[in-house]
PDB file of N, CA and C in Angstrom:
ATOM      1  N   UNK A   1      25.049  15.753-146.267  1.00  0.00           N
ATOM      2  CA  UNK A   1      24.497  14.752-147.141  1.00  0.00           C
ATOM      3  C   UNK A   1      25.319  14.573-148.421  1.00  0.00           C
ATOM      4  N   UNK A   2      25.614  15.591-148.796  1.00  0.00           N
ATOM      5  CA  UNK A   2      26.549  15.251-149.930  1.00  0.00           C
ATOM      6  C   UNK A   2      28.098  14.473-149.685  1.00  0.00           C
ATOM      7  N   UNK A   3      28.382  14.501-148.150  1.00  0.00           N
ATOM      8  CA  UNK A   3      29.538  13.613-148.473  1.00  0.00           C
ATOM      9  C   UNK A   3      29.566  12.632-148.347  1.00  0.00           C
ATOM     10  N   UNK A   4      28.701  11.551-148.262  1.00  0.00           N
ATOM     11  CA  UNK A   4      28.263  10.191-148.807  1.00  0.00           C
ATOM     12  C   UNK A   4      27.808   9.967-149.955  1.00  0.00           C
ATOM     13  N   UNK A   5      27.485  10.657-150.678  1.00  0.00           N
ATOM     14  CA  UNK A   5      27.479  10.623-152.378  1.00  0.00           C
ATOM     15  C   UNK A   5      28.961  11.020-153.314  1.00  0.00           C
ATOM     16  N   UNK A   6      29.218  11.828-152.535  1.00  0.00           N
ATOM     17  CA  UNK A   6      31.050  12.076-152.717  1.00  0.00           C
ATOM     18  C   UNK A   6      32.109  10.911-153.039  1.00  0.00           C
ATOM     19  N   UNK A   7      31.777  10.424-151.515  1.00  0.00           N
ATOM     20  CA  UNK A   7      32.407   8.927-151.221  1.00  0.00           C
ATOM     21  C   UNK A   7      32.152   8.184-152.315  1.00  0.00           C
ATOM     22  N   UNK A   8      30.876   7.714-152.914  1.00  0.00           N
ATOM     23  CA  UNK A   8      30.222   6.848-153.731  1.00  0.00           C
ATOM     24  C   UNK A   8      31.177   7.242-155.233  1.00  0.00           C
ATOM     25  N   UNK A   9      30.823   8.581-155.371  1.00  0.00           N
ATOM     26  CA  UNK A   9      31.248   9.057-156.684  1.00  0.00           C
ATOM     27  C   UNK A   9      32.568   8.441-156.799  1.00  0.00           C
ATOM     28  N   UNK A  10      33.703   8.975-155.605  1.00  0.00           N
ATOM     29  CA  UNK A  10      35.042   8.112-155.882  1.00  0.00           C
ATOM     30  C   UNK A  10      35.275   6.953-155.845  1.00  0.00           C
ATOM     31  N   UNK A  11      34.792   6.361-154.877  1.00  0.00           N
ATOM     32  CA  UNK A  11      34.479   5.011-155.243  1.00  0.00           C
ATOM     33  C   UNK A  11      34.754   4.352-156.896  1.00  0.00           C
ATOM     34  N   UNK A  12      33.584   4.990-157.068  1.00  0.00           N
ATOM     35  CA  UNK A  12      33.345   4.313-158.833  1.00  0.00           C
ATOM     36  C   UNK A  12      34.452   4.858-159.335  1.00  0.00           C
ATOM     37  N   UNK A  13      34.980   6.034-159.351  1.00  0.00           N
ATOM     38  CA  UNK A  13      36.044   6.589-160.209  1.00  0.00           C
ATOM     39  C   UNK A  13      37.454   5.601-159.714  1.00  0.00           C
ATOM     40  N   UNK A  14      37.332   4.934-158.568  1.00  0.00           N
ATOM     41  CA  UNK A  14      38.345   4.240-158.078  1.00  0.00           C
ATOM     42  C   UNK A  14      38.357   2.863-159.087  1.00  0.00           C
ATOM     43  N   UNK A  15      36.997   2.320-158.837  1.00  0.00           N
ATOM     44  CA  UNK A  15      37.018   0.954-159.926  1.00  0.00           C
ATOM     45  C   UNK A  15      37.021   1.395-160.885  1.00  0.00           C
ATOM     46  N   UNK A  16      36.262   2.404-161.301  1.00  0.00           N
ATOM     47  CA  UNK A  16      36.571   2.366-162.972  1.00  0.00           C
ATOM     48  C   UNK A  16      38.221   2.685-163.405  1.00  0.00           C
ATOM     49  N   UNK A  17      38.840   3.647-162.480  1.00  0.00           N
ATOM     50  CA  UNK A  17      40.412   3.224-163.352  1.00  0.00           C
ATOM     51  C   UNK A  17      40.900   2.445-162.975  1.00  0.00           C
ATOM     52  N   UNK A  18      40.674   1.450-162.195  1.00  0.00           N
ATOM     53  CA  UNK A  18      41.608   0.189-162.057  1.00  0.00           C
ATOM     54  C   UNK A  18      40.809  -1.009-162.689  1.00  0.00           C
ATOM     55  N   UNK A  19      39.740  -0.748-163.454  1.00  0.00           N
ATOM     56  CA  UNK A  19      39.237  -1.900-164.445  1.00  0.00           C
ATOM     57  C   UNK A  19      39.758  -1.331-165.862  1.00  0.00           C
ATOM     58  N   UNK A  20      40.040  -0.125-166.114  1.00  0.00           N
ATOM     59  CA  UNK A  20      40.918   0.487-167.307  1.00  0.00           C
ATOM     60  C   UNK A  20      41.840   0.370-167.369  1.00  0.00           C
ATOM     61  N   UNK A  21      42.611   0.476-166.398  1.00  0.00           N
ATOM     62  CA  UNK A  21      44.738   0.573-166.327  1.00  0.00           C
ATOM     63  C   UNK A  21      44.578  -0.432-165.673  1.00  0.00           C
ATOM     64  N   UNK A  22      44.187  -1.941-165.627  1.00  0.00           N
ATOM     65  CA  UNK A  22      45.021  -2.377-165.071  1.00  0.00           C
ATOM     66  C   UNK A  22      45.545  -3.591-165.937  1.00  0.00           C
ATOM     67  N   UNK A  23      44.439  -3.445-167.348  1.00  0.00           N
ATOM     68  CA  UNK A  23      44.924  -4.115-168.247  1.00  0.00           C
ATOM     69  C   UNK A  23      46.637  -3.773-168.884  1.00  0.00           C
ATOM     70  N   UNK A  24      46.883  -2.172-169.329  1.00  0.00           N
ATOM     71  CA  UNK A  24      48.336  -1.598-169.545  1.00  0.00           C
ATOM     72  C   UNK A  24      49.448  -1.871-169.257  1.00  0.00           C
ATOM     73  N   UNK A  25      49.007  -1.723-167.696  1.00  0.00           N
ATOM     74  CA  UNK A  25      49.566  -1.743-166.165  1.00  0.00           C
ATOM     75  C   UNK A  25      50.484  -3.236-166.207  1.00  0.00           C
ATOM     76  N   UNK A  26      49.325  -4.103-166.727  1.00  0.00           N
ATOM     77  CA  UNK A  26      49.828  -5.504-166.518  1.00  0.00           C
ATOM     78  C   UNK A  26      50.604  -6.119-167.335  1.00  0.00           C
ATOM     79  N   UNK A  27      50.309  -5.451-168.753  1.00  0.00           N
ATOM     80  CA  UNK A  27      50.808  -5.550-170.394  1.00  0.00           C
ATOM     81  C   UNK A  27      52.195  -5.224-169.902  1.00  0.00           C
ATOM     82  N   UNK A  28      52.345  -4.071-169.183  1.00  0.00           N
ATOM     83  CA  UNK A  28      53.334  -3.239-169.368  1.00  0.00           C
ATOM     84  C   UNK A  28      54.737  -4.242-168.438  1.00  0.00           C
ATOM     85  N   UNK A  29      54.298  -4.188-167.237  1.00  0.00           N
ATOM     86  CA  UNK A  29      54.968  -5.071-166.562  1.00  0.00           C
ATOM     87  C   UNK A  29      55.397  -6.693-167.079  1.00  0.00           C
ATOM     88  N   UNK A  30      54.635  -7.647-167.525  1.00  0.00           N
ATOM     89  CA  UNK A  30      54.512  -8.817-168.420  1.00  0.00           C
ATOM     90  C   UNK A  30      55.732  -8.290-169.544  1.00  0.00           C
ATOM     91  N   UNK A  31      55.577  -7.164-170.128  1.00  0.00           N
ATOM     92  CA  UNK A  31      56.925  -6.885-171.405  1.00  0.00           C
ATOM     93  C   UNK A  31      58.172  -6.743-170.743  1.00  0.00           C
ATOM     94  N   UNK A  32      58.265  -6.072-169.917  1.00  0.00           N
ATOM     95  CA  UNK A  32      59.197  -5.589-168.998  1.00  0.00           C
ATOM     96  C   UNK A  32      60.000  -7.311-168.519  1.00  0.00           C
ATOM     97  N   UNK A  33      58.950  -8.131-167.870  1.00  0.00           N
ATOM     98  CA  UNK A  33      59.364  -9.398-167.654  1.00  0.00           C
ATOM     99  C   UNK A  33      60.136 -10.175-168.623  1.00  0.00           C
ATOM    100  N   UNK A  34      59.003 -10.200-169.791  1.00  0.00           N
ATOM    101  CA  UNK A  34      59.765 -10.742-171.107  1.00  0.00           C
ATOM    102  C   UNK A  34      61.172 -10.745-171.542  1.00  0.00           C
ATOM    103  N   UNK A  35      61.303  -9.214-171.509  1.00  0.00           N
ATOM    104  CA  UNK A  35      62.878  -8.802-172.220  1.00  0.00           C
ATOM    105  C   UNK A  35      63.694  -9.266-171.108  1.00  0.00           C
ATOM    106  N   UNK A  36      63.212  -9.428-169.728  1.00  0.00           N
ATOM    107  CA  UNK A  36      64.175  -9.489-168.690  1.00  0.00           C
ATOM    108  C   UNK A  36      64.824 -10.873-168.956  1.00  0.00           C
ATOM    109  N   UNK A  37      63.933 -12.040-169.235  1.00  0.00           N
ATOM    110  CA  UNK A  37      63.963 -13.026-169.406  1.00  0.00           C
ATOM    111  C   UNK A  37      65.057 -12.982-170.587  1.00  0.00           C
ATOM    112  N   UNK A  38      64.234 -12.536-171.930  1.00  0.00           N
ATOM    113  CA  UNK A  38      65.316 -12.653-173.462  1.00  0.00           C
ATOM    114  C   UNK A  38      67.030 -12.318-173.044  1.00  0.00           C
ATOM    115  N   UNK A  39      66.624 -11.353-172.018  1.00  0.00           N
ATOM    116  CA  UNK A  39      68.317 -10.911-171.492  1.00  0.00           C
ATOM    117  C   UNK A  39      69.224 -11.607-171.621  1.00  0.00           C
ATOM    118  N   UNK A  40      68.362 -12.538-169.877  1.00  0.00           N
ATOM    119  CA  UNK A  40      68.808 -13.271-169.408  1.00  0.00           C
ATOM    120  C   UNK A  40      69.496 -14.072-170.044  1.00  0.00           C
ATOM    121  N   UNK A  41      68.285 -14.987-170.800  1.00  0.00           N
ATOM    122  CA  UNK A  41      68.635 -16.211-171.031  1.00  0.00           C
ATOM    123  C   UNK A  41      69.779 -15.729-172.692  1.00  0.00           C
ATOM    124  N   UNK A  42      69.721 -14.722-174.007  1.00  0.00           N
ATOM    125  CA  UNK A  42      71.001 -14.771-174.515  1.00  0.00           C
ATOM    126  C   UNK A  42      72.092 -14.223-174.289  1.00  0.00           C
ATOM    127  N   UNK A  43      72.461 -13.364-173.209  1.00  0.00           N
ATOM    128  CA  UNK A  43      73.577 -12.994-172.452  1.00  0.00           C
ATOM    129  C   UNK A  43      74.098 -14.617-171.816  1.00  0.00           C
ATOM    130  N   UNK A  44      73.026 -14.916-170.834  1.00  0.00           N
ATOM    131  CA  UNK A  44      73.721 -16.727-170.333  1.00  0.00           C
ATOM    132  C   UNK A  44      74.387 -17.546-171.383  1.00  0.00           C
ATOM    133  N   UNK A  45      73.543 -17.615-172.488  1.00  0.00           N
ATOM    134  CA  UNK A  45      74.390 -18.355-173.323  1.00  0.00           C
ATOM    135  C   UNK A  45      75.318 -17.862-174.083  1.00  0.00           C
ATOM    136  N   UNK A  46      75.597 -16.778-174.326  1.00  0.00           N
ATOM    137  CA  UNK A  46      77.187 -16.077-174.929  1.00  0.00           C
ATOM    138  C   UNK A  46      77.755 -16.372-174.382  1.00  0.00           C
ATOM    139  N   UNK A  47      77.944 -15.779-172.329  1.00  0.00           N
ATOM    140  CA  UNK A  47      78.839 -15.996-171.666  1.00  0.00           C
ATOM    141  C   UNK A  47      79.043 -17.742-171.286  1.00  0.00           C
ATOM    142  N   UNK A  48      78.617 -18.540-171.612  1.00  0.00           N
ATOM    143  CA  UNK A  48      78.238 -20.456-171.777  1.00  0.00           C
ATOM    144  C   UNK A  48      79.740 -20.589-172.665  1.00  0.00           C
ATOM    145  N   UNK A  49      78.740 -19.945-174.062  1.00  0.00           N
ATOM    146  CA  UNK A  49      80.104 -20.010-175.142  1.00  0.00           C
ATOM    147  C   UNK A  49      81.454 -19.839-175.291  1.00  0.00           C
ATOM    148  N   UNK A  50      81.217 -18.251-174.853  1.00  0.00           N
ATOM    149  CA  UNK A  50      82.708 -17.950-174.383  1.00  0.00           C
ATOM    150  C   UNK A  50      83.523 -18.705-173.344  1.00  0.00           C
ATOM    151  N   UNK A  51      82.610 -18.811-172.653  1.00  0.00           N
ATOM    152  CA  UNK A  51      83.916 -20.066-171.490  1.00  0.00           C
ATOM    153  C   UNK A  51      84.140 -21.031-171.662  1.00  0.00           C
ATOM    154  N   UNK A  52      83.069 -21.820-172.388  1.00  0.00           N
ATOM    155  CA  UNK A  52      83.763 -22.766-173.506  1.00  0.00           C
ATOM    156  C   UNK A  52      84.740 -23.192-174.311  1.00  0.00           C
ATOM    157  N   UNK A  53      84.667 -21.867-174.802  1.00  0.00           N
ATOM    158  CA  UNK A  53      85.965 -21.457-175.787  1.00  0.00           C
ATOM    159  C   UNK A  53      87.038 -21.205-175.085  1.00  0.00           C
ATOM    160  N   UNK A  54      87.231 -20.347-174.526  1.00  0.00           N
ATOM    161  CA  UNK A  54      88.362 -19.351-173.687  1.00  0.00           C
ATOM    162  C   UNK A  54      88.827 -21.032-173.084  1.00  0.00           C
ATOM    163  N   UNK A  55      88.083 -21.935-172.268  1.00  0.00           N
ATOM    164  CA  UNK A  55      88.231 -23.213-171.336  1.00  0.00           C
ATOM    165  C   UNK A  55      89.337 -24.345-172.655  1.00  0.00           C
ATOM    166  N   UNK A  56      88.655 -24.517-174.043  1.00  0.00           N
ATOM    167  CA  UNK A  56      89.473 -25.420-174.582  1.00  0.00           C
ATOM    168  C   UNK A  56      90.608 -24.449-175.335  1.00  0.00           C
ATOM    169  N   UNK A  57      90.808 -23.583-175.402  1.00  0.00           N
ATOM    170  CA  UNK A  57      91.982 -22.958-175.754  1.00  0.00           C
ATOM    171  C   UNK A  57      93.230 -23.361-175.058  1.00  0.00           C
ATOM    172  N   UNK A  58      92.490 -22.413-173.412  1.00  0.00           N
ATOM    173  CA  UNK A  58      93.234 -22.819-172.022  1.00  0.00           C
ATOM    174  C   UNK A  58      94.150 -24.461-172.013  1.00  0.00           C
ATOM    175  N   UNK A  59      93.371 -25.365-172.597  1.00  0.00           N
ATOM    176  CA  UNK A  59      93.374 -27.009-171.989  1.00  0.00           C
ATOM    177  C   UNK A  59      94.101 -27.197-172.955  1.00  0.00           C
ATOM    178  N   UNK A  60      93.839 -26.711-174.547  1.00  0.00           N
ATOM    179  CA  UNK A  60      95.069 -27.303-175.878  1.00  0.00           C
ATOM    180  C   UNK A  60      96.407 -26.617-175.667  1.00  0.00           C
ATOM    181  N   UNK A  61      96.523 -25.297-175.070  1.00  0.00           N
ATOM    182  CA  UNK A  61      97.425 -24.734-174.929  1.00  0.00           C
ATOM    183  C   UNK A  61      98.196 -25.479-173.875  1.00  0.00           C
ATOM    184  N   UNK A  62      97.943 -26.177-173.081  1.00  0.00           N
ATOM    185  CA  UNK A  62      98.616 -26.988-171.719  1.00  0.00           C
ATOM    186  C   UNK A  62      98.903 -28.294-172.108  1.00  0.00           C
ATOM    187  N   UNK A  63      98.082 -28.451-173.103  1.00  0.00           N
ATOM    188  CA  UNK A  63      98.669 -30.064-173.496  1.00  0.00           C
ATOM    189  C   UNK A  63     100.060 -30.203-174.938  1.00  0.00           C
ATOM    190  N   UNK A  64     100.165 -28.802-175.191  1.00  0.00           N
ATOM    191  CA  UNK A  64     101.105 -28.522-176.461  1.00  0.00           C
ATOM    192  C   UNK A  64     102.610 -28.164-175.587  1.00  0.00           C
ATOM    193  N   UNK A  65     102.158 -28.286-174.530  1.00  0.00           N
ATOM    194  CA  UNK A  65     103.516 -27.776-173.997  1.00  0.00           C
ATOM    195  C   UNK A  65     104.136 -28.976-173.763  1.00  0.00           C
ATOM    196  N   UNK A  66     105.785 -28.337-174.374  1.00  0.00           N
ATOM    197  CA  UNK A  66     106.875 -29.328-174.755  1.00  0.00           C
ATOM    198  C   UNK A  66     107.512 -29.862-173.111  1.00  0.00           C
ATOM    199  N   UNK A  67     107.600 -30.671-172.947  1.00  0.00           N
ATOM    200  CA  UNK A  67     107.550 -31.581-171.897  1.00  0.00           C
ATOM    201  C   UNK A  67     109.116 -30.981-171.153  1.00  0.00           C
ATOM    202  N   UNK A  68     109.420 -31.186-169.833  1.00  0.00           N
ATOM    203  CA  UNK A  68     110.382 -30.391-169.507  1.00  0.00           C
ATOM    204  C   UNK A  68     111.545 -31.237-169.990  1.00  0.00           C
ATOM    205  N   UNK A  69     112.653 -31.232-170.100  1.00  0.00           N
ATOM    206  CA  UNK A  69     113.817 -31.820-170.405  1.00  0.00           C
ATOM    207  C   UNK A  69     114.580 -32.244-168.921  1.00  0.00           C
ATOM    208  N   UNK A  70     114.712 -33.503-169.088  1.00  0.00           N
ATOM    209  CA  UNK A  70     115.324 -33.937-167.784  1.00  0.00           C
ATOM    210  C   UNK A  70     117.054 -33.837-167.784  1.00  0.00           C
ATOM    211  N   UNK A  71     117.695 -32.754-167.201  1.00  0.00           N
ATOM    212  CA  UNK A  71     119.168 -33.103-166.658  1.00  0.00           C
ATOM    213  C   UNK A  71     119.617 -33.763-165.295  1.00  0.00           C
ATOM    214  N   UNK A  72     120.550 -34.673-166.097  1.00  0.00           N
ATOM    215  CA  UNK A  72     121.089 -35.183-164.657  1.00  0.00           C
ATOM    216  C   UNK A  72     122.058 -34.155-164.401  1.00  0.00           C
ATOM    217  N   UNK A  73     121.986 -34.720-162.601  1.00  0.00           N
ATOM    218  CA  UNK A  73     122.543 -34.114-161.443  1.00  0.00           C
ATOM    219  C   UNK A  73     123.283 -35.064-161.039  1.00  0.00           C
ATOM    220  N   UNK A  74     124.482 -34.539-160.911  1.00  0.00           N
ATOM    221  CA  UNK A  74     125.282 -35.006-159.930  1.00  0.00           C
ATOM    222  C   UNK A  74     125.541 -34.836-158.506  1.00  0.00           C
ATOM    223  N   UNK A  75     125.431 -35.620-157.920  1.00  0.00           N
ATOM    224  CA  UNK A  75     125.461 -35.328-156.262  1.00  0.00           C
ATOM    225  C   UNK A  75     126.862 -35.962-155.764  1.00  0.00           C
ATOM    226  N   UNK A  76     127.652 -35.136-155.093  1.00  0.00           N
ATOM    227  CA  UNK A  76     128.871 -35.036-154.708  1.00  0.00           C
ATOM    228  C   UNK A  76     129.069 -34.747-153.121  1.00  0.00           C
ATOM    229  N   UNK A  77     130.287 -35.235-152.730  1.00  0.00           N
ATOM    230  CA  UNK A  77     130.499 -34.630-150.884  1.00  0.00           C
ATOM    231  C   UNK A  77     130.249 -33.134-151.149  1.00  0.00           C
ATOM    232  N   UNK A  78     129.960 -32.286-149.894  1.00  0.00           N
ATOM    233  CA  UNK A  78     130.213 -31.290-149.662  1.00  0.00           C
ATOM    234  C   UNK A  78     131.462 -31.038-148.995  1.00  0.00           C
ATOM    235  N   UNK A  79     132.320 -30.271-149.384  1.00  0.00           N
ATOM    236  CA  UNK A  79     133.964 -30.447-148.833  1.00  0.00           C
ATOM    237  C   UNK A  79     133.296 -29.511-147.183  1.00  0.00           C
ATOM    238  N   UNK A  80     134.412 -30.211-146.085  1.00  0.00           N
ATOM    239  CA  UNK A  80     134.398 -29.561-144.755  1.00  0.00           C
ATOM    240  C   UNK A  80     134.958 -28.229-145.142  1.00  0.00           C
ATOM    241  N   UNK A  81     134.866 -27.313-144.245  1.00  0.00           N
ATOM    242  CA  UNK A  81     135.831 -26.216-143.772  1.00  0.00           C
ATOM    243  C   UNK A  81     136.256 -26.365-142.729  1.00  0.00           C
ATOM    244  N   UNK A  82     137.418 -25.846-142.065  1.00  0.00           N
ATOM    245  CA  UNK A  82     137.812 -26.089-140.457  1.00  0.00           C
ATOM    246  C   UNK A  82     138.081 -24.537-140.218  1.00  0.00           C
TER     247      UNK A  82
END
């Protein structure tokens, strides 16, 4: 007889800590989310910036370059050998 009152007892001890922790539980996880997010999203935009930057450096540096200098060539026979 007592182990159906047993049962009962845990029972309740079952809901009652998951109507206690699961407020924490949820807090806890939800913060965890948060920062994941704050990460995210100002790490994304540094690395945004930086390639930005690093990208028009890249593009002014290619357009400063001094243009090649054209020599003429002369084109001539190639002498035979025998």
């Amino acid at each position: 007889m007592s182990k159906p009152r047993n049962l009962r007892l845990a029972g309740v001890g079952v809901a009652a800590c998951a109507a206690c922790c699961a407020g924490p539980i949820l807090g806890l996880l939800t913060g965890a989310g948060l920062a994941t997010v704050g990460g995210f999203v100002t790490f994304g935009t540094i690395a945004l910036v930086v390639g930005a930057v690093i990208t028009a450096l890249i593009l002014a540096a290619r357009s400063r370059k001094e243009p090649a200098v054209e020599v003429p060539v002369k084109i001539t026979e190639r002498p035979t050998h025998r």
